[in-house]
N, C-alpha and C. Protein backbone atom coordinates (compact mmCIF):
# COMPACT_ATOMS: atom_id res chain seq x y z
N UNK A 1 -5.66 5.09 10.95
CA UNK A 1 -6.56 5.79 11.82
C UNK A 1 -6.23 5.51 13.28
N UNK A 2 -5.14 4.74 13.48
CA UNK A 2 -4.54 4.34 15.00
C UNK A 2 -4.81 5.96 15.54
N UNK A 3 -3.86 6.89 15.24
CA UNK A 3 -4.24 8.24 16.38
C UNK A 3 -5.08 8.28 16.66
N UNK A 4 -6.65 8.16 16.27
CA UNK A 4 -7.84 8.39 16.69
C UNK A 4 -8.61 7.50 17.79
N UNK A 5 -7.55 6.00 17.63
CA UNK A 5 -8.25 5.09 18.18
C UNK A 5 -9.35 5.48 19.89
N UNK A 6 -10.77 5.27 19.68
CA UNK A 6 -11.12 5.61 20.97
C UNK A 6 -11.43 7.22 21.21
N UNK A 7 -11.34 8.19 19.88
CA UNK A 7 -11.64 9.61 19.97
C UNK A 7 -12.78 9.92 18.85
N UNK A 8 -13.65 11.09 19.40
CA UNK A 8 -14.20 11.36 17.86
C UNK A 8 -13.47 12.26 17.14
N UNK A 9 -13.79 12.30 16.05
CA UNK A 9 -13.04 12.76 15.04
C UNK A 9 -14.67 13.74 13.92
N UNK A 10 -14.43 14.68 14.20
CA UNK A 10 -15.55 15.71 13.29
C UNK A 10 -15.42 15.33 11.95
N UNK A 11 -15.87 15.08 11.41
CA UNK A 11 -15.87 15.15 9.58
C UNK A 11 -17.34 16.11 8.86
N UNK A 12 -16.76 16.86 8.52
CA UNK A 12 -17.64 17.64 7.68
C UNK A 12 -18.88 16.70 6.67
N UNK A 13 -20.03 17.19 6.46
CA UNK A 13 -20.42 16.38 5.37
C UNK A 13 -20.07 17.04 4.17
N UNK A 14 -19.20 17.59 3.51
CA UNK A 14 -19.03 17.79 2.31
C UNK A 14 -17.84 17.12 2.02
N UNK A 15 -17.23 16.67 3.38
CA UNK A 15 -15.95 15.92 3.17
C UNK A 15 -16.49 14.28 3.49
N UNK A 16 -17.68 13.63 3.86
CA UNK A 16 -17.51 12.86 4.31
C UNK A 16 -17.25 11.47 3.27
N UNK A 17 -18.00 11.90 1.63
CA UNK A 17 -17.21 10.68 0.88
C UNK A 17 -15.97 10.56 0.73
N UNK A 18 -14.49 11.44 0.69
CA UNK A 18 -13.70 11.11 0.15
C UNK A 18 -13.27 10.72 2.06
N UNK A 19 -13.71 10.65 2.42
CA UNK A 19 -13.30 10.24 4.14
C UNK A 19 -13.27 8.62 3.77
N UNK A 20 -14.75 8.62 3.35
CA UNK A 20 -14.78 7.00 3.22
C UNK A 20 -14.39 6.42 2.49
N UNK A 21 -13.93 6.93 1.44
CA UNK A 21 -12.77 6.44 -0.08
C UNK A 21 -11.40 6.55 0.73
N UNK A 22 -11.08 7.24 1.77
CA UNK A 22 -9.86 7.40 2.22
C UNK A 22 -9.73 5.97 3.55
N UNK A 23 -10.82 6.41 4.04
CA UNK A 23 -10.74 5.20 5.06
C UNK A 23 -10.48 3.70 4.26
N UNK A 24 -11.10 2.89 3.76
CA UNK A 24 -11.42 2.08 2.61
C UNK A 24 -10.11 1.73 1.90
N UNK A 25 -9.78 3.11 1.77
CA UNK A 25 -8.02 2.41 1.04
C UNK A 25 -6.84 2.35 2.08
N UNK A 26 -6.89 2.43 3.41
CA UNK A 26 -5.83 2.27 4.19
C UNK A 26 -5.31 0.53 4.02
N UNK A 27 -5.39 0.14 3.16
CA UNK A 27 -4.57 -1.16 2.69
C UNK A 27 -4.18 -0.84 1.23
N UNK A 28 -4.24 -0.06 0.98
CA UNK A 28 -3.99 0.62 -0.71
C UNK A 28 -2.57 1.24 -0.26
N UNK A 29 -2.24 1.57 0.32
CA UNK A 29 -0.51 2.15 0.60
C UNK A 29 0.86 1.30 -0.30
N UNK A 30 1.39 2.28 -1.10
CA UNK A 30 2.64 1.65 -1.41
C UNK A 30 3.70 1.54 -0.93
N UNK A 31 4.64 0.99 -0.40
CA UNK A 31 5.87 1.23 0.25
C UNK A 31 6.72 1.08 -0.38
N UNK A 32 7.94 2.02 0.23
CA UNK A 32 9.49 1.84 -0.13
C UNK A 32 10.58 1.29 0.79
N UNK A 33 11.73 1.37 0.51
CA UNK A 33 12.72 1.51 2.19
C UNK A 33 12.57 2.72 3.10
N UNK A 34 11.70 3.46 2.66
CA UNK A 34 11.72 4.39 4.13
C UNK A 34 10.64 4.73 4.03
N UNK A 35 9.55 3.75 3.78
CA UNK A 35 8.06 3.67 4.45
C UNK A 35 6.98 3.94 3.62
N UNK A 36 6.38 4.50 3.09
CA UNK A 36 5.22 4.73 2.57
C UNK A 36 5.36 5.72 1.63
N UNK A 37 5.28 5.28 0.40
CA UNK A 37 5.02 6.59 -0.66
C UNK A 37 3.86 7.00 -1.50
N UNK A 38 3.12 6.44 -1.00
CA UNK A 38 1.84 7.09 -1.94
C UNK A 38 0.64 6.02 -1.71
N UNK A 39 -0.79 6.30 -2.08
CA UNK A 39 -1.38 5.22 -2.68
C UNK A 39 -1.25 4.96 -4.10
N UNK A 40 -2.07 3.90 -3.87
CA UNK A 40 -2.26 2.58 -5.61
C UNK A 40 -3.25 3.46 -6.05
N UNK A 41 -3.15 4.44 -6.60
CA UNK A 41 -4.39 5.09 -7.42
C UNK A 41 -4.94 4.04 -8.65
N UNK A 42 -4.53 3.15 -8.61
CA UNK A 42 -5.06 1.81 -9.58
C UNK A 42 -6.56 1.59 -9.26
N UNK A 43 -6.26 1.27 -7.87
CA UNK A 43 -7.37 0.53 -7.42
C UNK A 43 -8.56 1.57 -6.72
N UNK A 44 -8.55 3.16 -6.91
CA UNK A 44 -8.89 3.92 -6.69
C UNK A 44 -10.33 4.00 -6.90
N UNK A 45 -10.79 3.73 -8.64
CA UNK A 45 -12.06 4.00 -9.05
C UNK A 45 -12.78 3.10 -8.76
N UNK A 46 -12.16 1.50 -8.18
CA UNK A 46 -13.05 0.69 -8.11
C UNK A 46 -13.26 1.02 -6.72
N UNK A 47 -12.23 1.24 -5.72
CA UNK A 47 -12.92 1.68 -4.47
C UNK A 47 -14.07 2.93 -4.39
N UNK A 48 -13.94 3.36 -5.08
CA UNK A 48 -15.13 4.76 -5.51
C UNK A 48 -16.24 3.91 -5.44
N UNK A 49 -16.20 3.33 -6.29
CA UNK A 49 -17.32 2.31 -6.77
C UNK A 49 -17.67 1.51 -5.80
N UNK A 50 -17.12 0.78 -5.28
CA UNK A 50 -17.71 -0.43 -3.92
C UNK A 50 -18.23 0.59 -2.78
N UNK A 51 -17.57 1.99 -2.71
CA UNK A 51 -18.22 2.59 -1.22
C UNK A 51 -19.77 3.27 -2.06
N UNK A 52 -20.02 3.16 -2.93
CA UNK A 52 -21.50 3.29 -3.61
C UNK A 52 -21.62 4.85 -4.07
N UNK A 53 -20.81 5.31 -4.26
CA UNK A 53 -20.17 6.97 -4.45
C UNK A 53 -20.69 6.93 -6.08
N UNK A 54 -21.78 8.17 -7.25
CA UNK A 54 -21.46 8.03 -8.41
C UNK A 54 -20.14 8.72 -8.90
N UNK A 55 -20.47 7.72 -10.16
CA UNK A 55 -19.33 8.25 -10.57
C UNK A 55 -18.44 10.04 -10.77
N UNK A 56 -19.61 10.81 -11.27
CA UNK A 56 -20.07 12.05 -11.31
C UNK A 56 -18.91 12.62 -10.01
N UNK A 57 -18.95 11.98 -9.21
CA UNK A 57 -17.87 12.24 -7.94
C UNK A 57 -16.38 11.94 -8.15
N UNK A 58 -16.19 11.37 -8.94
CA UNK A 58 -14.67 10.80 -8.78
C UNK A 58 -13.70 11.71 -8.95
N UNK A 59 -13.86 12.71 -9.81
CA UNK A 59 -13.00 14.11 -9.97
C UNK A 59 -12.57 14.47 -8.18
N UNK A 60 -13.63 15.15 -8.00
CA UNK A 60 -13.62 16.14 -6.51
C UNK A 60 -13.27 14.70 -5.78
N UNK A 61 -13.81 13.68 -5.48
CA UNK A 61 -12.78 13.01 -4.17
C UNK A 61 -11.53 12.75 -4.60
N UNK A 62 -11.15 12.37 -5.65
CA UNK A 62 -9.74 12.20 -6.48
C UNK A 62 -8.69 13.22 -5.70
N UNK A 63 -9.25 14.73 -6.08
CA UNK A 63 -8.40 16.21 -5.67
C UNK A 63 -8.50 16.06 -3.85
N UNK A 64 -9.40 15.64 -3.53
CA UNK A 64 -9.49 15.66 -1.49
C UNK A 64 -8.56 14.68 -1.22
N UNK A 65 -8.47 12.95 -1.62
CA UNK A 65 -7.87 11.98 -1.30
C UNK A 65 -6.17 12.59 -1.98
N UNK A 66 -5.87 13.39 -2.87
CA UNK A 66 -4.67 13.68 -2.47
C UNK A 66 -3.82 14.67 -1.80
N UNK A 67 -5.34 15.72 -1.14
CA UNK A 67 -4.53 16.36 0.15
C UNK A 67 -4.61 15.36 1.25
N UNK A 68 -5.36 14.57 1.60
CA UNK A 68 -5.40 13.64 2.95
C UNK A 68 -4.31 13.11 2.51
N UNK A 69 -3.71 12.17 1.47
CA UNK A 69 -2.51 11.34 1.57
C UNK A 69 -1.27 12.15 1.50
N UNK A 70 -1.19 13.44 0.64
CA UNK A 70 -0.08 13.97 1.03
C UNK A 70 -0.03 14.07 2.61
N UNK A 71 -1.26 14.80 3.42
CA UNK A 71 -0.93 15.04 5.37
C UNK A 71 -0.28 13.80 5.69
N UNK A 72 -1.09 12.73 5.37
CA UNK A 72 -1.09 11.49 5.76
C UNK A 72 0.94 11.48 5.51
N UNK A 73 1.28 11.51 4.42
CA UNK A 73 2.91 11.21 4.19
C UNK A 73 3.36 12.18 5.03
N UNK A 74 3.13 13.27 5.02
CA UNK A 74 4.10 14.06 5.88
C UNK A 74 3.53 13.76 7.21
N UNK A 75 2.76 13.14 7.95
CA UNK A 75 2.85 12.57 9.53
C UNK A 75 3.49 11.63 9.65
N UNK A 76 2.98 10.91 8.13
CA UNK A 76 4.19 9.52 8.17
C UNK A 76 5.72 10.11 8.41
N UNK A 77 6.29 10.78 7.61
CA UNK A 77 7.50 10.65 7.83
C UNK A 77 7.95 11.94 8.98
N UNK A 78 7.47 12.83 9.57
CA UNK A 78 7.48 13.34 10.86
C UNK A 78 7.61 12.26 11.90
N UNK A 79 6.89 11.25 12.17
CA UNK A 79 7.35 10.13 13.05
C UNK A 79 8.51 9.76 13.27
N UNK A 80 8.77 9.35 11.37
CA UNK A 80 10.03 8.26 11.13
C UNK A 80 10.94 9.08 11.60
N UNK A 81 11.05 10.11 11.03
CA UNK A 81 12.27 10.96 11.41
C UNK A 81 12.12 11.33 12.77
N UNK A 82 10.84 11.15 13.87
CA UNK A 82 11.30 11.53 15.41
C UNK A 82 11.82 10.18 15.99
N UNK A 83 11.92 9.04 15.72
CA UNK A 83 12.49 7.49 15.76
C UNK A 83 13.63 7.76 16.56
C-alpha cells in the first residue's frame, strides 16, 4: 500500500471486505527470482476468519482478492521491468 502512503484511497462498500482480507495479507506474498508470484492462498480462510468476515463470504472475496492480486502482479512487474 506504499503508493498510497499519505492519500485517500475510495473503497466502495461492497468492496470493502475483500479490501481488508487484501490489506491483512500483504505479508502472505510468495516470491520467486523475479519477485512476487502470487499469494499463500493457504493461509487465506484463516485470514477470512481473524478479519471477522462469515464464512458465507469466502466464495465472493476469494473471486475479488484474485483480481486485486493479479493488478497487484502486473504493477509489480511493470516496475521491475521499468528498473
Amino acid at each position: 500500500m506504499g503508493d498510497l502512503t499519505g492519500q485517500d484511497c475510495e473503497v466502495w462498500p461492497d468492496n470493502w471486505p475483500a479490501f481488508i482480507v487484501f490489506e491483512a495479507m500483504y505479508t502472505q506474498w510468495r516470491g520467486g527470482a523475479c519477485g512476487a508470484t502470487g499469494l499463500d492462498y493457504g493461509v487465506l480462510p484463516s485470514v477470512i476468519r481473524m478479519c471477522g468476515l462469515p464464512a458465507g463470504s469466502r466464495q465472493s472475496i476469494f473471486s475479488d482478492i484474485r483480481q486485486m492480486e493479479a493488478e497487484a502482479l502486473a504493477v509489480m512487474a511493470e516496475q521491475r521491468d521499468n528498473k
